[in-house]
PDB file of N, CA and C in Angstrom:
ATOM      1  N   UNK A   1     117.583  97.346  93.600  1.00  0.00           N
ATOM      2  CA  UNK A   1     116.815  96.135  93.306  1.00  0.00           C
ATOM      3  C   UNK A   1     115.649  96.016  94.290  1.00  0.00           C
ATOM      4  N   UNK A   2     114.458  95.724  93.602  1.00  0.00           N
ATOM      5  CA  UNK A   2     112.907  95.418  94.753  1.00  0.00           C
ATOM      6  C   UNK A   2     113.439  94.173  95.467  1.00  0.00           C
ATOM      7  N   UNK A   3     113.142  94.383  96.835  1.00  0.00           N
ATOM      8  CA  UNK A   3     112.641  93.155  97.666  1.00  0.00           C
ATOM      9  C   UNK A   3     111.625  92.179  97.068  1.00  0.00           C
ATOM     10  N   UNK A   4     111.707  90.709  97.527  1.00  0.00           N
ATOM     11  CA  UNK A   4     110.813  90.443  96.846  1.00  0.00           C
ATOM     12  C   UNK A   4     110.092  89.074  97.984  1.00  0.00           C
ATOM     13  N   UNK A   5     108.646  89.786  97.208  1.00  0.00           N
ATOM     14  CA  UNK A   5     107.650  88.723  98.150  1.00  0.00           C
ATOM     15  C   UNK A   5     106.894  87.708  98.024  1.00  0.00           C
ATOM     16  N   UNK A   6     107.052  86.754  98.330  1.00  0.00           N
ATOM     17  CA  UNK A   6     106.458  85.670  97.771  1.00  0.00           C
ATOM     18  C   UNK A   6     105.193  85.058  98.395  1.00  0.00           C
ATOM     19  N   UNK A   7     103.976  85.190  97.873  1.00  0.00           N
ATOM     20  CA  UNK A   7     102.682  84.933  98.198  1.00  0.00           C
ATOM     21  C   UNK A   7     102.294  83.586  98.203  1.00  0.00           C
ATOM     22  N   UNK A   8     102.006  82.453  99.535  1.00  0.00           N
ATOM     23  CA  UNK A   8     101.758  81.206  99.482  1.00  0.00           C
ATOM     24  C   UNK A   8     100.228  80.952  99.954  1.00  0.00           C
ATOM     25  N   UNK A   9      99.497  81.003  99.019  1.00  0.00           N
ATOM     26  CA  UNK A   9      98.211  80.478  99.334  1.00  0.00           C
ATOM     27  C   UNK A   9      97.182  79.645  98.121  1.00  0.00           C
ATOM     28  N   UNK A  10      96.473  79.004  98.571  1.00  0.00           N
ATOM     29  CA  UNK A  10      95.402  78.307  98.034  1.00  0.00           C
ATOM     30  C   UNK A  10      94.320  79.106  97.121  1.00  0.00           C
ATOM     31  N   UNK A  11      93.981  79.890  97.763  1.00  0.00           N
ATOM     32  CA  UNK A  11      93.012  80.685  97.820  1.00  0.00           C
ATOM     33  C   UNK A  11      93.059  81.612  96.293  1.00  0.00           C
ATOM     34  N   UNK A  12      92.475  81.616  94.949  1.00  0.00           N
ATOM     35  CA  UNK A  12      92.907  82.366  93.808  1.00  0.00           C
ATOM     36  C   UNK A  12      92.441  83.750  94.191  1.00  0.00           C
ATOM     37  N   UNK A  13      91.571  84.093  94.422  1.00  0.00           N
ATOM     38  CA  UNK A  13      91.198  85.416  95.314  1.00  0.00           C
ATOM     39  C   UNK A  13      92.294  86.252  96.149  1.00  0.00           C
ATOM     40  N   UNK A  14      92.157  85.786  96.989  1.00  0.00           N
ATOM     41  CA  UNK A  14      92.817  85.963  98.446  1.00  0.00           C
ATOM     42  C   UNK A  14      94.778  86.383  97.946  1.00  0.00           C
ATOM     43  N   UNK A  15      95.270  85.757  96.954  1.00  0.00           N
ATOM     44  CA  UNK A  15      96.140  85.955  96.464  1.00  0.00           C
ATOM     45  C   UNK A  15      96.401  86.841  95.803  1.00  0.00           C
ATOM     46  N   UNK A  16      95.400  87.144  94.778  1.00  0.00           N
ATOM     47  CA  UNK A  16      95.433  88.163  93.586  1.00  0.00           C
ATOM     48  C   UNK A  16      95.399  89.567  94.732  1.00  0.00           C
ATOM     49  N   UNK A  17      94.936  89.532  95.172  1.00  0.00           N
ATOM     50  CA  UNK A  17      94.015  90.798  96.307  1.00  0.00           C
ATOM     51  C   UNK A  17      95.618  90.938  97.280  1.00  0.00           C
ATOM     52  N   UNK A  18      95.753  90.245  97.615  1.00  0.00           N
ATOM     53  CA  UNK A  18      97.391  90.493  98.287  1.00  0.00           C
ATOM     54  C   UNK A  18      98.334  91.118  97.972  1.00  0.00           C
ATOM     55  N   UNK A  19      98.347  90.212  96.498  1.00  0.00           N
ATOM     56  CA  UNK A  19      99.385  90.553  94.860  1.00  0.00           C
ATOM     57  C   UNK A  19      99.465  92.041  94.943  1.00  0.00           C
ATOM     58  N   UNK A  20      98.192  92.496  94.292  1.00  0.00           N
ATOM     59  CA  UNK A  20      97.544  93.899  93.916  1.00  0.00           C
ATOM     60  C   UNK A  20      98.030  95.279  95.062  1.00  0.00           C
ATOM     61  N   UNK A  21      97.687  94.544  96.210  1.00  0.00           N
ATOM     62  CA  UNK A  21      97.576  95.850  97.655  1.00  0.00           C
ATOM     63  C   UNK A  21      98.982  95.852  98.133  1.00  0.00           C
ATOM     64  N   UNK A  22      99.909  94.889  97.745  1.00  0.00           N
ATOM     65  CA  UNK A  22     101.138  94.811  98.166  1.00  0.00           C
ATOM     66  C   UNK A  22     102.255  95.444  96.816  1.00  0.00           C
ATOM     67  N   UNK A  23     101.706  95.204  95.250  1.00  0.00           N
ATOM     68  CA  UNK A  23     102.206  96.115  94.534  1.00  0.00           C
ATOM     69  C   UNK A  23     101.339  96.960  94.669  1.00  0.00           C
ATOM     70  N   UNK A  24     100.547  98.159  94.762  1.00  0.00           N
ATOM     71  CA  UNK A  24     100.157  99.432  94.894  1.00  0.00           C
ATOM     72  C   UNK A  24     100.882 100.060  96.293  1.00  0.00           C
ATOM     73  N   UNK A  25     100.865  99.335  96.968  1.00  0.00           N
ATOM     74  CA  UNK A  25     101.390 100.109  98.432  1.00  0.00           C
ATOM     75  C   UNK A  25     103.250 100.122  98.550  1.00  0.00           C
ATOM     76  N   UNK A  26     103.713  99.218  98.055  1.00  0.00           N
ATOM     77  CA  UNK A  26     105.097  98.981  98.130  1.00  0.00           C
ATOM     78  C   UNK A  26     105.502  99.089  96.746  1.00  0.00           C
ATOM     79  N   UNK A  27     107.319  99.141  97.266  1.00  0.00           N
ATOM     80  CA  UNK A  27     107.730  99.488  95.743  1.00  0.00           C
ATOM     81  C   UNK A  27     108.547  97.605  95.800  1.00  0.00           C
ATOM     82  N   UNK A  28     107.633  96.935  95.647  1.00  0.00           N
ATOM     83  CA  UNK A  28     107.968  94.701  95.796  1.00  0.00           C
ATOM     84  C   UNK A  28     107.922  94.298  94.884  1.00  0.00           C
ATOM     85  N   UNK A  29     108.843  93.495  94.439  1.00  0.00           N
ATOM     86  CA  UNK A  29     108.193  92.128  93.512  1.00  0.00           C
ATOM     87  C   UNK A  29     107.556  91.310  93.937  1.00  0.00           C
ATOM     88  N   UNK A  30     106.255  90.792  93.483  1.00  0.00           N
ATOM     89  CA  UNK A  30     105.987  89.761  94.073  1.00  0.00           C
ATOM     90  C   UNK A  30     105.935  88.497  93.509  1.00  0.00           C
ATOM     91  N   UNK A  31     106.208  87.231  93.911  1.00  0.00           N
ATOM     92  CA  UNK A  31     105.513  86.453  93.479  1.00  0.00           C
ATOM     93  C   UNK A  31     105.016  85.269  93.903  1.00  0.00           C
ATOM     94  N   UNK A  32     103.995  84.728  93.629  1.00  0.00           N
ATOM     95  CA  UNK A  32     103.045  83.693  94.171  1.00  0.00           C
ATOM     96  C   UNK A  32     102.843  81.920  93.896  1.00  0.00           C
ATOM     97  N   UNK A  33     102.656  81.673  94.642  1.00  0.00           N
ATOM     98  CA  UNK A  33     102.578  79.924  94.375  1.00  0.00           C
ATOM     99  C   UNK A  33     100.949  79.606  95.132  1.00  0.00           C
ATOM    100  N   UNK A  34     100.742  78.796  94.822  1.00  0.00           N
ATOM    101  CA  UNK A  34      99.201  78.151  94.990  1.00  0.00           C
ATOM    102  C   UNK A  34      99.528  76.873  95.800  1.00  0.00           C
ATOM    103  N   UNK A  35     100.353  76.747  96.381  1.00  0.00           N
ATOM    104  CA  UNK A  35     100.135  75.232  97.152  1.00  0.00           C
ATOM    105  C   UNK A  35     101.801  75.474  97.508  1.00  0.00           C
ATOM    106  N   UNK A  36     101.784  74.616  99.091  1.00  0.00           N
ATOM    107  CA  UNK A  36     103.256  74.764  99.692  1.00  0.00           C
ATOM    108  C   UNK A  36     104.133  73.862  99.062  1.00  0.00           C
ATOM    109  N   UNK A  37     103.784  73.137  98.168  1.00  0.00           N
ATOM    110  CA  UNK A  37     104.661  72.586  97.003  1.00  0.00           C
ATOM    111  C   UNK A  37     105.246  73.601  96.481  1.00  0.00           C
ATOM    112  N   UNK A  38     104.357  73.930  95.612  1.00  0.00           N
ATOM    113  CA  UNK A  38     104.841  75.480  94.528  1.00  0.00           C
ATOM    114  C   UNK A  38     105.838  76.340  95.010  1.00  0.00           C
ATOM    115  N   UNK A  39     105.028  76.337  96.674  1.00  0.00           N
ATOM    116  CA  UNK A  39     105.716  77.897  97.347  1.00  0.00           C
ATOM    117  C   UNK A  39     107.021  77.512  97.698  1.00  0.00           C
ATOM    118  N   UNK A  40     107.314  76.234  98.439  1.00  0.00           N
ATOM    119  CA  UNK A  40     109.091  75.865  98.638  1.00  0.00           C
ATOM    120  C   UNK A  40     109.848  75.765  97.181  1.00  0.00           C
ATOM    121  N   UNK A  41     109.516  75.530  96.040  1.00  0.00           N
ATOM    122  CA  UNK A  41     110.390  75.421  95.273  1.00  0.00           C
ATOM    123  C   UNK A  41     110.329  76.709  94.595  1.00  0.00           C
ATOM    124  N   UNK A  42     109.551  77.971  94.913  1.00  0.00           N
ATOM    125  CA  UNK A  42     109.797  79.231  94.241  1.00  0.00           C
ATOM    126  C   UNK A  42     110.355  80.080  95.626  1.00  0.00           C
ATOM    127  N   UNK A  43     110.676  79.124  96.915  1.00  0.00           N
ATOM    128  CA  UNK A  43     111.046  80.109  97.512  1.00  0.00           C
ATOM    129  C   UNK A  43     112.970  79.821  97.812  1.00  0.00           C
ATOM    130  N   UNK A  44     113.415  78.457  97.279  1.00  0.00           N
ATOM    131  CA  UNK A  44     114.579  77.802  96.798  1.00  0.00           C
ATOM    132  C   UNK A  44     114.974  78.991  95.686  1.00  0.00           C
ATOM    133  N   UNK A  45     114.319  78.561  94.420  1.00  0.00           N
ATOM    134  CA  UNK A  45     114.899  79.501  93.632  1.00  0.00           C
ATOM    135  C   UNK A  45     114.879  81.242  93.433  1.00  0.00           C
ATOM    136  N   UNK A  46     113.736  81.420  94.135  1.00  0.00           N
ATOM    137  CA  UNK A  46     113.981  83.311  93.847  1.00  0.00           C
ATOM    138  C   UNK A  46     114.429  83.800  94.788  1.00  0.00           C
ATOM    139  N   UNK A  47     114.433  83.197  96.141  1.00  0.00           N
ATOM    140  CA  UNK A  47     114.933  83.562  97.503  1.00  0.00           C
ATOM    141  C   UNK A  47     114.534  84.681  97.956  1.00  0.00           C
ATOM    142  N   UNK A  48     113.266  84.909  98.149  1.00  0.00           N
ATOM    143  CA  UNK A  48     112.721  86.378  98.657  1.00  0.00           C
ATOM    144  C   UNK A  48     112.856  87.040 100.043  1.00  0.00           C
ATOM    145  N   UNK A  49     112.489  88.238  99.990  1.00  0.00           N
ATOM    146  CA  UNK A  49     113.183  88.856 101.456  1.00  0.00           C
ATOM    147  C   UNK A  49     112.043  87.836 102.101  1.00  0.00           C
ATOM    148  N   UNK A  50     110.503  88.230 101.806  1.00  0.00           N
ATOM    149  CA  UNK A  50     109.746  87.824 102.830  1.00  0.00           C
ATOM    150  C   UNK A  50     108.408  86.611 102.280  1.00  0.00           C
ATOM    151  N   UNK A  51     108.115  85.969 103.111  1.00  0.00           N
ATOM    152  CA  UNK A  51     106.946  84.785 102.825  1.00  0.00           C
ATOM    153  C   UNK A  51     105.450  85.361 103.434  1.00  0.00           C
ATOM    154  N   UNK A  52     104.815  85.397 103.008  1.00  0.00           N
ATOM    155  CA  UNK A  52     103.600  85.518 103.182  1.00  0.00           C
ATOM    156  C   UNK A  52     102.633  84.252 103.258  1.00  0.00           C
ATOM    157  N   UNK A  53     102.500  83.135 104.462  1.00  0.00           N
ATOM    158  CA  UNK A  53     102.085  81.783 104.514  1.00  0.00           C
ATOM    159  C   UNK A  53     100.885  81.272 104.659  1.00  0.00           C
ATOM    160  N   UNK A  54      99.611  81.616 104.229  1.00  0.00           N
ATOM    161  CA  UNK A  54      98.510  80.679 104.036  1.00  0.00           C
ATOM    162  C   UNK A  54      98.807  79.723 105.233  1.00  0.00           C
ATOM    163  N   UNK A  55      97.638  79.405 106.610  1.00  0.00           N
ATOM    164  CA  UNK A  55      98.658  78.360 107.382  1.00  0.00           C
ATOM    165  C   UNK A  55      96.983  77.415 106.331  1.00  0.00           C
ATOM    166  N   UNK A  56      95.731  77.594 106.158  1.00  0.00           N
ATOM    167  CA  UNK A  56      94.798  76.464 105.874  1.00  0.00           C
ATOM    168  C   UNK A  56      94.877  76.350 104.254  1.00  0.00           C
ATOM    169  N   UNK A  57      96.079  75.028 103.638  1.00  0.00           N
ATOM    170  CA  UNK A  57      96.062  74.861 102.644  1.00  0.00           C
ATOM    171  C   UNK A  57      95.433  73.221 102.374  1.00  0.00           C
ATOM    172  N   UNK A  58      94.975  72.614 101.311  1.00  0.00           N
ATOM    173  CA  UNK A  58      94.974  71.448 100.693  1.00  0.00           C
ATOM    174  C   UNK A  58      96.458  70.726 100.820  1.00  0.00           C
ATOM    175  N   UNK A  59      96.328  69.315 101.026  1.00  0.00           N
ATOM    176  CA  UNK A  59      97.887  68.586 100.919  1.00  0.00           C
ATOM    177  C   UNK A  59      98.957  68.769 101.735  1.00  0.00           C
ATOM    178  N   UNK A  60     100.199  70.181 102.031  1.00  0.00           N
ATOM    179  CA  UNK A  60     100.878  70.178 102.148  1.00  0.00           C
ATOM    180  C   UNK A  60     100.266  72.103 103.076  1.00  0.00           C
ATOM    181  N   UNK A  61      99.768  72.055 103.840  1.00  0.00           N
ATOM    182  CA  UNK A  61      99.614  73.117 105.170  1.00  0.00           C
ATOM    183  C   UNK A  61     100.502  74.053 105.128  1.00  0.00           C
ATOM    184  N   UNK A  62     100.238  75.325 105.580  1.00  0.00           N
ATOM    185  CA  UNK A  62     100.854  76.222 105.704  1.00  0.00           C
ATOM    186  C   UNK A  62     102.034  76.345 106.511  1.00  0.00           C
ATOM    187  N   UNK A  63     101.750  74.900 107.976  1.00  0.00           N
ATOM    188  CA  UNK A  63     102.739  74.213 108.939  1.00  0.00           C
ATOM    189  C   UNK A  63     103.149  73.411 108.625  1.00  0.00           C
ATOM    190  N   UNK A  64     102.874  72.367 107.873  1.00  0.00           N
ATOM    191  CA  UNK A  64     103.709  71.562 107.353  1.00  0.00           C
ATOM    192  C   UNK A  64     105.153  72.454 106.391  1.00  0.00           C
ATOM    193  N   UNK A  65     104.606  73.593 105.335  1.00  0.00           N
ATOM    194  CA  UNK A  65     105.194  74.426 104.314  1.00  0.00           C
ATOM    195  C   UNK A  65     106.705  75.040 105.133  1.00  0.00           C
ATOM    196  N   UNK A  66     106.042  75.401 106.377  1.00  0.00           N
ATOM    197  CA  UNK A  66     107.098  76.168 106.907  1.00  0.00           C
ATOM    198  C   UNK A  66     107.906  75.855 107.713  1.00  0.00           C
ATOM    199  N   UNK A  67     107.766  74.029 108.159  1.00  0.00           N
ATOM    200  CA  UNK A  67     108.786  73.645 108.436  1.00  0.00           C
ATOM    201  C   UNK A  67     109.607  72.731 107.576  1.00  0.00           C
ATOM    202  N   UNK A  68     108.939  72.828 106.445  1.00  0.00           N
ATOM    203  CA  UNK A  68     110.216  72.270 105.208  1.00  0.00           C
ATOM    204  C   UNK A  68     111.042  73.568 105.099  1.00  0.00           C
ATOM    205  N   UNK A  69     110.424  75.093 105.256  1.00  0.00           N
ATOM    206  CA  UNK A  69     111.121  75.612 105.173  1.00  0.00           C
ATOM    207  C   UNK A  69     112.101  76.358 105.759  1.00  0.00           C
ATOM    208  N   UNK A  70     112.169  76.091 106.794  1.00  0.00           N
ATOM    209  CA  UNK A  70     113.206  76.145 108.348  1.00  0.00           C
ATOM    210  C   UNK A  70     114.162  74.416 107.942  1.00  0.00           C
ATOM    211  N   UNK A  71     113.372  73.492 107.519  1.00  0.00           N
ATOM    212  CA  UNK A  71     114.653  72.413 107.469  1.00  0.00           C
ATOM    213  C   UNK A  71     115.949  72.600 106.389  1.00  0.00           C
ATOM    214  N   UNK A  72     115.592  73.839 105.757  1.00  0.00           N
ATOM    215  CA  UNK A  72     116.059  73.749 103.943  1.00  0.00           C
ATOM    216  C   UNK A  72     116.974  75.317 104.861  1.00  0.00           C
ATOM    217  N   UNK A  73     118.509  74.765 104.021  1.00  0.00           N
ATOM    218  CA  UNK A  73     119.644  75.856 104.747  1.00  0.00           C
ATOM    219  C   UNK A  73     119.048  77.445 103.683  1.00  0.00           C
ATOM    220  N   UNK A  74     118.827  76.982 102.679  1.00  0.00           N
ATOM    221  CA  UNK A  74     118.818  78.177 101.742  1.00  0.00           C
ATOM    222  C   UNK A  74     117.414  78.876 102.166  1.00  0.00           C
ATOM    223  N   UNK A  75     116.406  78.247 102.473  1.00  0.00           N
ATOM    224  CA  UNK A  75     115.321  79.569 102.973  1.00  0.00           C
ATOM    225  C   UNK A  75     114.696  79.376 104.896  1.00  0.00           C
ATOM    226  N   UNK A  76     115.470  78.965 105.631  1.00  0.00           N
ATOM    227  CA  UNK A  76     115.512  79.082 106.931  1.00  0.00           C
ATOM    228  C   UNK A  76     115.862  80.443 107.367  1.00  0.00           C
ATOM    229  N   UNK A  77     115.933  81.736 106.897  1.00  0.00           N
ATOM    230  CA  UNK A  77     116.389  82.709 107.442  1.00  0.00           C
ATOM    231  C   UNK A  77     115.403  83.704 106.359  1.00  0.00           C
ATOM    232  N   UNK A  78     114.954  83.078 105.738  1.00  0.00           N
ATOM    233  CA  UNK A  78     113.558  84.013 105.797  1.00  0.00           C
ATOM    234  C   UNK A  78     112.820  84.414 105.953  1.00  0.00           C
ATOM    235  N   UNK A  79     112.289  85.595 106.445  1.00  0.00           N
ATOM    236  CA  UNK A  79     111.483  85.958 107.375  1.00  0.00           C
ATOM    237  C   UNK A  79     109.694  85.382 107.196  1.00  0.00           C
ATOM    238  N   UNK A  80     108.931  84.726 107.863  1.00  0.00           N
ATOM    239  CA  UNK A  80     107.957  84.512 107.399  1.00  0.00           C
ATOM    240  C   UNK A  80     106.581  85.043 108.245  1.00  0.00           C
ATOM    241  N   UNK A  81     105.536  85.204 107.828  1.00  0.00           N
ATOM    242  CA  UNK A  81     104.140  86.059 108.056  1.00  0.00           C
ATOM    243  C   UNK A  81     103.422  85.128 107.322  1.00  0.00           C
ATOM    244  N   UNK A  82     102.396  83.999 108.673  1.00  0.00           N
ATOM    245  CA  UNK A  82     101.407  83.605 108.686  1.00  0.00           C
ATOM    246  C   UNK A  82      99.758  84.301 108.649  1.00  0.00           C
ATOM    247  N   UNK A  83      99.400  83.986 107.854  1.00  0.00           N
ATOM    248  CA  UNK A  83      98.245  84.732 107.071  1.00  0.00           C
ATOM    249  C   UNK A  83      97.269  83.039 107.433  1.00  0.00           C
ATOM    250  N   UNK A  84      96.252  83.578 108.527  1.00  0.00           N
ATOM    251  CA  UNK A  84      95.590  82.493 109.136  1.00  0.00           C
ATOM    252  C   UNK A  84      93.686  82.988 109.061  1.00  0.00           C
ATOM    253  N   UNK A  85      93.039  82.213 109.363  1.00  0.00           N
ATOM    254  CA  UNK A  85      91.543  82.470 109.340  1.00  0.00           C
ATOM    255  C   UNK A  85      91.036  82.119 110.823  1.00  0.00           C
ATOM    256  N   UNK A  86      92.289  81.070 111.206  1.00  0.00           N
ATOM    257  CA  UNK A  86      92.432  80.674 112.567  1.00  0.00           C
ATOM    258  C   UNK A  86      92.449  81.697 113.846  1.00  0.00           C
ATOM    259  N   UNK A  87      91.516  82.399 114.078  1.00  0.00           N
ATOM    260  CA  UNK A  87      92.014  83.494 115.226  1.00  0.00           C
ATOM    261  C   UNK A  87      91.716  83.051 116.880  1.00  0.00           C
ATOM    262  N   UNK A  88      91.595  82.075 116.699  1.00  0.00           N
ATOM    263  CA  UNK A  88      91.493  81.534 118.503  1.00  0.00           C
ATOM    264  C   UNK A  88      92.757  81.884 118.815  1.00  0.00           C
ATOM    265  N   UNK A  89      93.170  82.412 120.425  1.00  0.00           N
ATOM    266  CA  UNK A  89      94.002  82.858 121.143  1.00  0.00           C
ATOM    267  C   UNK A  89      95.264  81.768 121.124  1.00  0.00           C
ATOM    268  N   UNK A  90      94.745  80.444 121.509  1.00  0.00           N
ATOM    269  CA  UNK A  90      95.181  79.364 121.798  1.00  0.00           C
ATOM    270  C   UNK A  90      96.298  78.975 120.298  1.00  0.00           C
ATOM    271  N   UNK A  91      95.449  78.976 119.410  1.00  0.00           N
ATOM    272  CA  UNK A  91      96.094  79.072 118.374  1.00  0.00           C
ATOM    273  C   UNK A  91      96.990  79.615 117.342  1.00  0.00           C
ATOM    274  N   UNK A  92      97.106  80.990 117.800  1.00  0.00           N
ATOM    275  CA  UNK A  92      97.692  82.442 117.864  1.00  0.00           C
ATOM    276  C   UNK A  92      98.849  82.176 118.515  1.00  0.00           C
ATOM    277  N   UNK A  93      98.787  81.365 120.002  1.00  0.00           N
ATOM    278  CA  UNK A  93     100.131  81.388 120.391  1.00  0.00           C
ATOM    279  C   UNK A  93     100.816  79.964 120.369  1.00  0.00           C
ATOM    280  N   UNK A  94     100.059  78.860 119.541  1.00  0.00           N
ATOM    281  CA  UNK A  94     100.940  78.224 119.156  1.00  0.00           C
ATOM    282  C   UNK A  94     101.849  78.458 117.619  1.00  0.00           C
ATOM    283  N   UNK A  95     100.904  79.173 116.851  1.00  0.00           N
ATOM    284  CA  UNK A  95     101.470  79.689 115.634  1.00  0.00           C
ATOM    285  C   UNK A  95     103.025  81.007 115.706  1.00  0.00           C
ATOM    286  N   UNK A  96     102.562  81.573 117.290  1.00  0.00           N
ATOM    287  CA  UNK A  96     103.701  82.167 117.758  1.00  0.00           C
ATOM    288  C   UNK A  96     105.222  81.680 118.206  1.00  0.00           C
ATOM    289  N   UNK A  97     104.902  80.288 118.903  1.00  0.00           N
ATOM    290  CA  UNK A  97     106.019  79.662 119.364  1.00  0.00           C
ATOM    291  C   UNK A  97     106.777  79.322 118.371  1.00  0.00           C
ATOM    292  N   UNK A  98     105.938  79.191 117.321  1.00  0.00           N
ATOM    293  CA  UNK A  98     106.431  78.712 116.066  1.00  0.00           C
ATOM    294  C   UNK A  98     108.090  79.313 115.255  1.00  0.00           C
ATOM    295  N   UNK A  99     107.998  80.333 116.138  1.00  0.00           N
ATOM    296  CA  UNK A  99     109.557  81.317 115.476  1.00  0.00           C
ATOM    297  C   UNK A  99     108.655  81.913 113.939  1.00  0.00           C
ATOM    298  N   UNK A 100     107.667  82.360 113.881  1.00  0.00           N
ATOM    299  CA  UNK A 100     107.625  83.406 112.300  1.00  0.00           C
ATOM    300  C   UNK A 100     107.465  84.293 113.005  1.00  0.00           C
ATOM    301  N   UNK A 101     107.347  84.843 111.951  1.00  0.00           N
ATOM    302  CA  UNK A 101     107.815  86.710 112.085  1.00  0.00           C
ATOM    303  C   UNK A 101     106.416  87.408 112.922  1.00  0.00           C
ATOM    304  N   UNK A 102     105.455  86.597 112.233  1.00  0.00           N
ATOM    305  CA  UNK A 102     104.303  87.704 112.759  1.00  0.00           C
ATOM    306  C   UNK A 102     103.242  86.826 112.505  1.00  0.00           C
ATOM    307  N   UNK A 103     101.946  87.223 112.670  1.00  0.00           N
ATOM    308  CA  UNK A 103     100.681  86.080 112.601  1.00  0.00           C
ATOM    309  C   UNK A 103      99.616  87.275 112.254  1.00  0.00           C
ATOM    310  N   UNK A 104      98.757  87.695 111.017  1.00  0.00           N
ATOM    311  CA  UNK A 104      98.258  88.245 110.647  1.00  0.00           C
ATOM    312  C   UNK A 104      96.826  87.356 110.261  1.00  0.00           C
ATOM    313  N   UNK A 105      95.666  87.887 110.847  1.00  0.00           N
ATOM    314  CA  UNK A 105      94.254  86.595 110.649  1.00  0.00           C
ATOM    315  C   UNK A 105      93.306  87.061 109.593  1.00  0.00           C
ATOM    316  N   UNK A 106      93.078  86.542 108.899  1.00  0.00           N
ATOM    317  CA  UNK A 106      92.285  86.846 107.684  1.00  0.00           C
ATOM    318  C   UNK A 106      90.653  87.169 108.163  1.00  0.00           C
ATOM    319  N   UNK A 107      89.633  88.318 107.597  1.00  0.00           N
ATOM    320  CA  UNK A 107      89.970  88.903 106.827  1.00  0.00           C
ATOM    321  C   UNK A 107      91.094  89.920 107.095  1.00  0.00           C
ATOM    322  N   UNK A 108      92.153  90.522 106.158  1.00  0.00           N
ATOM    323  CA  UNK A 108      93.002  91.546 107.066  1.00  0.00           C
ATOM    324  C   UNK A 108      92.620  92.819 106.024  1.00  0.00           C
ATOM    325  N   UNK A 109      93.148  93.454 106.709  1.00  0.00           N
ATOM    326  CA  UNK A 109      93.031  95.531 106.028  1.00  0.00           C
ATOM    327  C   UNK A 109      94.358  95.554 104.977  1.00  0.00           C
ATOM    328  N   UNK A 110      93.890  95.743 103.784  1.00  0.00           N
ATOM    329  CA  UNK A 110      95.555  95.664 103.096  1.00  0.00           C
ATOM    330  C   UNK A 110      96.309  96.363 103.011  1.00  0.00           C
ATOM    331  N   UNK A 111      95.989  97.669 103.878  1.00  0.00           N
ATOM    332  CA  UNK A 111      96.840  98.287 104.250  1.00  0.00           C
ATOM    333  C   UNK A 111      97.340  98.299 105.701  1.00  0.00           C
ATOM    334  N   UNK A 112      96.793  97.819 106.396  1.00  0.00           N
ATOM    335  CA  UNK A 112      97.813  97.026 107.505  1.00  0.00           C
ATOM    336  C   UNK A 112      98.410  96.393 107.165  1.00  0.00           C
ATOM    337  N   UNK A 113      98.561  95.251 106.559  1.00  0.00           N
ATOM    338  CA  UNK A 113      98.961  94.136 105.971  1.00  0.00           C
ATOM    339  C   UNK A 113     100.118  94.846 105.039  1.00  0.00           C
ATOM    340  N   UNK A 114     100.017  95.856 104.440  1.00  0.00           N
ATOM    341  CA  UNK A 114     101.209  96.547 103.935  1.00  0.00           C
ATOM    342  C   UNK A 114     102.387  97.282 104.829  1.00  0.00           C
ATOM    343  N   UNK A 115     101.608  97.735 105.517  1.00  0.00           N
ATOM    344  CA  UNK A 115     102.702  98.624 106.251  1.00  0.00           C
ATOM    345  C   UNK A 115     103.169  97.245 107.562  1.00  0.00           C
ATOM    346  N   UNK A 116     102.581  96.068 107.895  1.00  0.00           N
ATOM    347  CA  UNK A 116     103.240  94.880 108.511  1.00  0.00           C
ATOM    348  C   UNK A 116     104.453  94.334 107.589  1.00  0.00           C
ATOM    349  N   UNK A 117     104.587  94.321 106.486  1.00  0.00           N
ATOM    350  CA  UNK A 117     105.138  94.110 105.457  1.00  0.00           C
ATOM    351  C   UNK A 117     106.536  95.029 105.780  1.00  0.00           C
ATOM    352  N   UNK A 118     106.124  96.111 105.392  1.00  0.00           N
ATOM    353  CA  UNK A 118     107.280  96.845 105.267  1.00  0.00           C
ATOM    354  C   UNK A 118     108.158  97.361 106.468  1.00  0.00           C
ATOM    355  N   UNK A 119     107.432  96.965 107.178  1.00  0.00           N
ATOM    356  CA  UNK A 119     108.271  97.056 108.792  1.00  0.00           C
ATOM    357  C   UNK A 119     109.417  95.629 108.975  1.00  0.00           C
ATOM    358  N   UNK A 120     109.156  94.677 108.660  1.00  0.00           N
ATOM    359  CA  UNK A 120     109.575  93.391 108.384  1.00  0.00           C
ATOM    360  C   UNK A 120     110.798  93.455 107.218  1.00  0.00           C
ATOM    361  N   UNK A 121     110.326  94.090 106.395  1.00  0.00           N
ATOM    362  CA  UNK A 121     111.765  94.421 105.236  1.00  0.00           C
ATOM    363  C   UNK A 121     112.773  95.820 105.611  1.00  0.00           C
ATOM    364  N   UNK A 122     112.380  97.002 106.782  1.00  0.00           N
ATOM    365  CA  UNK A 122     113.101  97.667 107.065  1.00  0.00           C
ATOM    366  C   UNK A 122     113.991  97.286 107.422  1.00  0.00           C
TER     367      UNK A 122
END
């Protein structure tokens, strides 16, 4: 059975382009939500290995997203990868204290971004 990854961002671009470089490079399911609404209740029901988190969304933040999803028993132990535009240092290591997996700053190489991926699901 594929691992499966679930893409949380705003951005219709930025998503599709993720989608695409993450199925060509991996053998993943993926799938995607457009707002950290969307993304907690597709990450409740499909329960994916890994999150891929948009932290600059509309409404409901990529930080706000991911600590509903550390409060919620069923996806607190999923591994998550902040996908930020934010690259100040300062900010880097508060997004670090944060307990996710990794902090990746947009624009990224999608094949870094793949093989960050698959190190995370080894």
């Amino acid at each position: 059975m594929n691992q499966k990854i679930l893409i949380i961002d705003d951005d219709d671009d930025v998503r599709e382009a993720t989608q695409i470089c993450l199925e060509i490079t991996g053998d993943w399911e993926i799938i995607t939500a457009s707002s950290g609404q969307e993304g907690l209740i597709k990450a409740i029901a499909e329960q994916p290995n890994l999150i891929l988190l948009d932290v600059m969304m509309p409404v409901m933040d990529g930080l706000e997203t991911f600590s509903e999803l550390q409060a919620n028993f069923v996806t607190r132990s999923i591994p998550v990868i902040l996908l930020t535009a934010k690259a100040q240092p300062a900010e880097l290591k508060s997004f670090t204290q944060l307990q996710v997996f990794d902090v990746i700053t947009k624009p990224y190489d999608p094949f870094n971004l793949a093989d960050r991926v698959a190190q995370v699901l080894s």
